[in-house]
Protein backbone atom coordinates (compact mmCIF):
# COMPACT_ATOMS: atom_id res chain seq x y z
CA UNK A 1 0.00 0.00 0.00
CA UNK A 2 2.61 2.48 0.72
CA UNK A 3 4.90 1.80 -2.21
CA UNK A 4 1.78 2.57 -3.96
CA UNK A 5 1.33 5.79 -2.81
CA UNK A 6 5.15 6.79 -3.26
CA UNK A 7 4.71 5.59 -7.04
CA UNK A 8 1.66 7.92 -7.43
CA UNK A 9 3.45 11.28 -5.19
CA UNK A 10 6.31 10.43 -7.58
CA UNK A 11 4.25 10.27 -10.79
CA UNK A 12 2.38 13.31 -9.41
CA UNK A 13 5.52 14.97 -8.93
CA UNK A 14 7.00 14.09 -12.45
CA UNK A 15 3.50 15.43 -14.01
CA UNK A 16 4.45 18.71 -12.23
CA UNK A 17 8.18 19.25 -13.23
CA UNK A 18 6.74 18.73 -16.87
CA UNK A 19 3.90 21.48 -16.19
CA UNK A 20 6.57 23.58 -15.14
CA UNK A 21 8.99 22.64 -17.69
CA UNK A 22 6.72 24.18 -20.13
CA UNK A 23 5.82 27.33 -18.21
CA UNK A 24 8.03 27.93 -16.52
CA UNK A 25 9.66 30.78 -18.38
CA UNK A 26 6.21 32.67 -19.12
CA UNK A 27 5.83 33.62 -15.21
CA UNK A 28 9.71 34.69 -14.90
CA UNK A 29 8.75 37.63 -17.88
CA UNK A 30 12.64 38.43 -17.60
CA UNK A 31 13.99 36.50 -20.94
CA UNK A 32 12.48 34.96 -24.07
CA UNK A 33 13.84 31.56 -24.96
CA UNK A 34 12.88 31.12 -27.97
CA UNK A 35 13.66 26.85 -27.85
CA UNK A 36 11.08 26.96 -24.58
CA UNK A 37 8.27 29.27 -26.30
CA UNK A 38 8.57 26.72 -29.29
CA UNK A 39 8.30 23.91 -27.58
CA UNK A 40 4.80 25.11 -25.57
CA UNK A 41 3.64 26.10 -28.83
CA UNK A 42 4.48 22.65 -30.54
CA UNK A 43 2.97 20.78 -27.52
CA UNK A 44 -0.34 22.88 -27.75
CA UNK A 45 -0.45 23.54 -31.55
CA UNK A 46 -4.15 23.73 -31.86
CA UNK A 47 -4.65 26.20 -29.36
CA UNK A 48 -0.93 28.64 -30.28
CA UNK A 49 1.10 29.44 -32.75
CA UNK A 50 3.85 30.81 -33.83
CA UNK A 51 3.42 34.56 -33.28
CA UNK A 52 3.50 33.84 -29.49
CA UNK A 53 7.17 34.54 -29.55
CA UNK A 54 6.66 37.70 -31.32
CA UNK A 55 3.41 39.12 -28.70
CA UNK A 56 6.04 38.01 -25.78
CA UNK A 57 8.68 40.54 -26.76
CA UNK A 58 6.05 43.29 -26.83
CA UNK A 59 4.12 42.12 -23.71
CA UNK A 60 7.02 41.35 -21.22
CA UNK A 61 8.19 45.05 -21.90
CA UNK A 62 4.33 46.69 -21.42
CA UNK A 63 4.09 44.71 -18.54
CA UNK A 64 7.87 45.57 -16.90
CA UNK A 65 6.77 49.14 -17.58
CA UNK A 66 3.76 49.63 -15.70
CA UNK A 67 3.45 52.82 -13.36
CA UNK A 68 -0.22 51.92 -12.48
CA UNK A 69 -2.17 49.34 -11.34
CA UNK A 70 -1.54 45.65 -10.10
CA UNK A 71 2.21 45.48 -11.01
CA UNK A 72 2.89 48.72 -9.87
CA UNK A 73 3.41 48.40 -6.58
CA UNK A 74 7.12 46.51 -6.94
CA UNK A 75 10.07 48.90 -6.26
CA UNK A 76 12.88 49.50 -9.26
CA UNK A 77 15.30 48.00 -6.19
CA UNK A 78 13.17 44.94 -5.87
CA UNK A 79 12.74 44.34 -9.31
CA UNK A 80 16.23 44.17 -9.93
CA UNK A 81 17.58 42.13 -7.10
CA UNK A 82 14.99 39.30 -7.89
CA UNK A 83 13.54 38.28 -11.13
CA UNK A 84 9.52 39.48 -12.19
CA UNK A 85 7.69 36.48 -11.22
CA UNK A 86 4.08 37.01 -11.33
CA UNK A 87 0.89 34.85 -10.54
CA UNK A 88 -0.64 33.98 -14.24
CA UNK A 89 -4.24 34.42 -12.89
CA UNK A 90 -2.92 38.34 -11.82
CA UNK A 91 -1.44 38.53 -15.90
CA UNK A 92 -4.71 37.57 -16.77
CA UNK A 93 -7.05 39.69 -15.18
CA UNK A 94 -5.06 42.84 -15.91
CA UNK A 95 -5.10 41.51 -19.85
CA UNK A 96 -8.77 42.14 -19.12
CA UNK A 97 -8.73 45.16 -17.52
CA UNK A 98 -6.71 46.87 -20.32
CA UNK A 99 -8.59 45.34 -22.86
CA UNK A 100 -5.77 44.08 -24.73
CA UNK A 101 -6.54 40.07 -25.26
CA UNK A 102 -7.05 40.34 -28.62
CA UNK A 103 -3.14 41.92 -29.03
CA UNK A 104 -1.85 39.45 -26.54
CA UNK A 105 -4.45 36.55 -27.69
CA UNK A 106 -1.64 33.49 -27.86
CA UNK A 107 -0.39 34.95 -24.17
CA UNK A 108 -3.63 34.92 -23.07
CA UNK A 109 -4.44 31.55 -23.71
CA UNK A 110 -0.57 29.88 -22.53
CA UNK A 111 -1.52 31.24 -19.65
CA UNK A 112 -4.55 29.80 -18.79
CA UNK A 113 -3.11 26.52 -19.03
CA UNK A 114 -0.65 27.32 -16.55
């Protein structure tokens, strides 16, 4: 019974590091890598394409330079001594809020599968 349960934790765990394999790089918003965005977009081809890598080099820089709002609040120091990581479900709602889905469309959707 046990050695079941450490087979599934470990499968669980496995299904994870994939999951964040994948995604990894979208919540870091720091540096495009191109090898990573093509590989999400081969493994969910019928949702993305191509032109994700293109709406990530103008949306990590909107994003980096917001004033106002929900990723506003993070000092210049702060966001230099650590990397941007953000919660997708915060990305997502302020893609709402500005309106912007339709620019940002093959963002949007990567990261509701996160």
């Amino acid at each position: 019974m046990i050695e079941k349960l450490v087979a599934e934790l470990e499968k669980q765990s496995n299904a994870y590091d994939h999951i964040a394999e994948l995604y990894g790089f979208l919540l870091q918003l720091k540096v495009i890598d191109e090898i990573e965005v093509k590989k999400l977009v081969e493994t969910y081809s019928t949702d993305l394409d191509d032109n994700l890598l293109f709406e990530l080099e103008q949306f990590i820089p909107l994003i980096r330079n917001q004033t106002t709002g929900a990723f506003s609040s993070r000092s210049q120091d702060e966001e230099k001594e650590k990397d941007l990581s953000l919660n997708p479900l915060m990305i997502l709602n302020w893609i709402d809020k500005m309106d912007i889905v339709d620019l940002f469309s093959n963002v949007y959707i990567a990261l509701q599968y996160q």
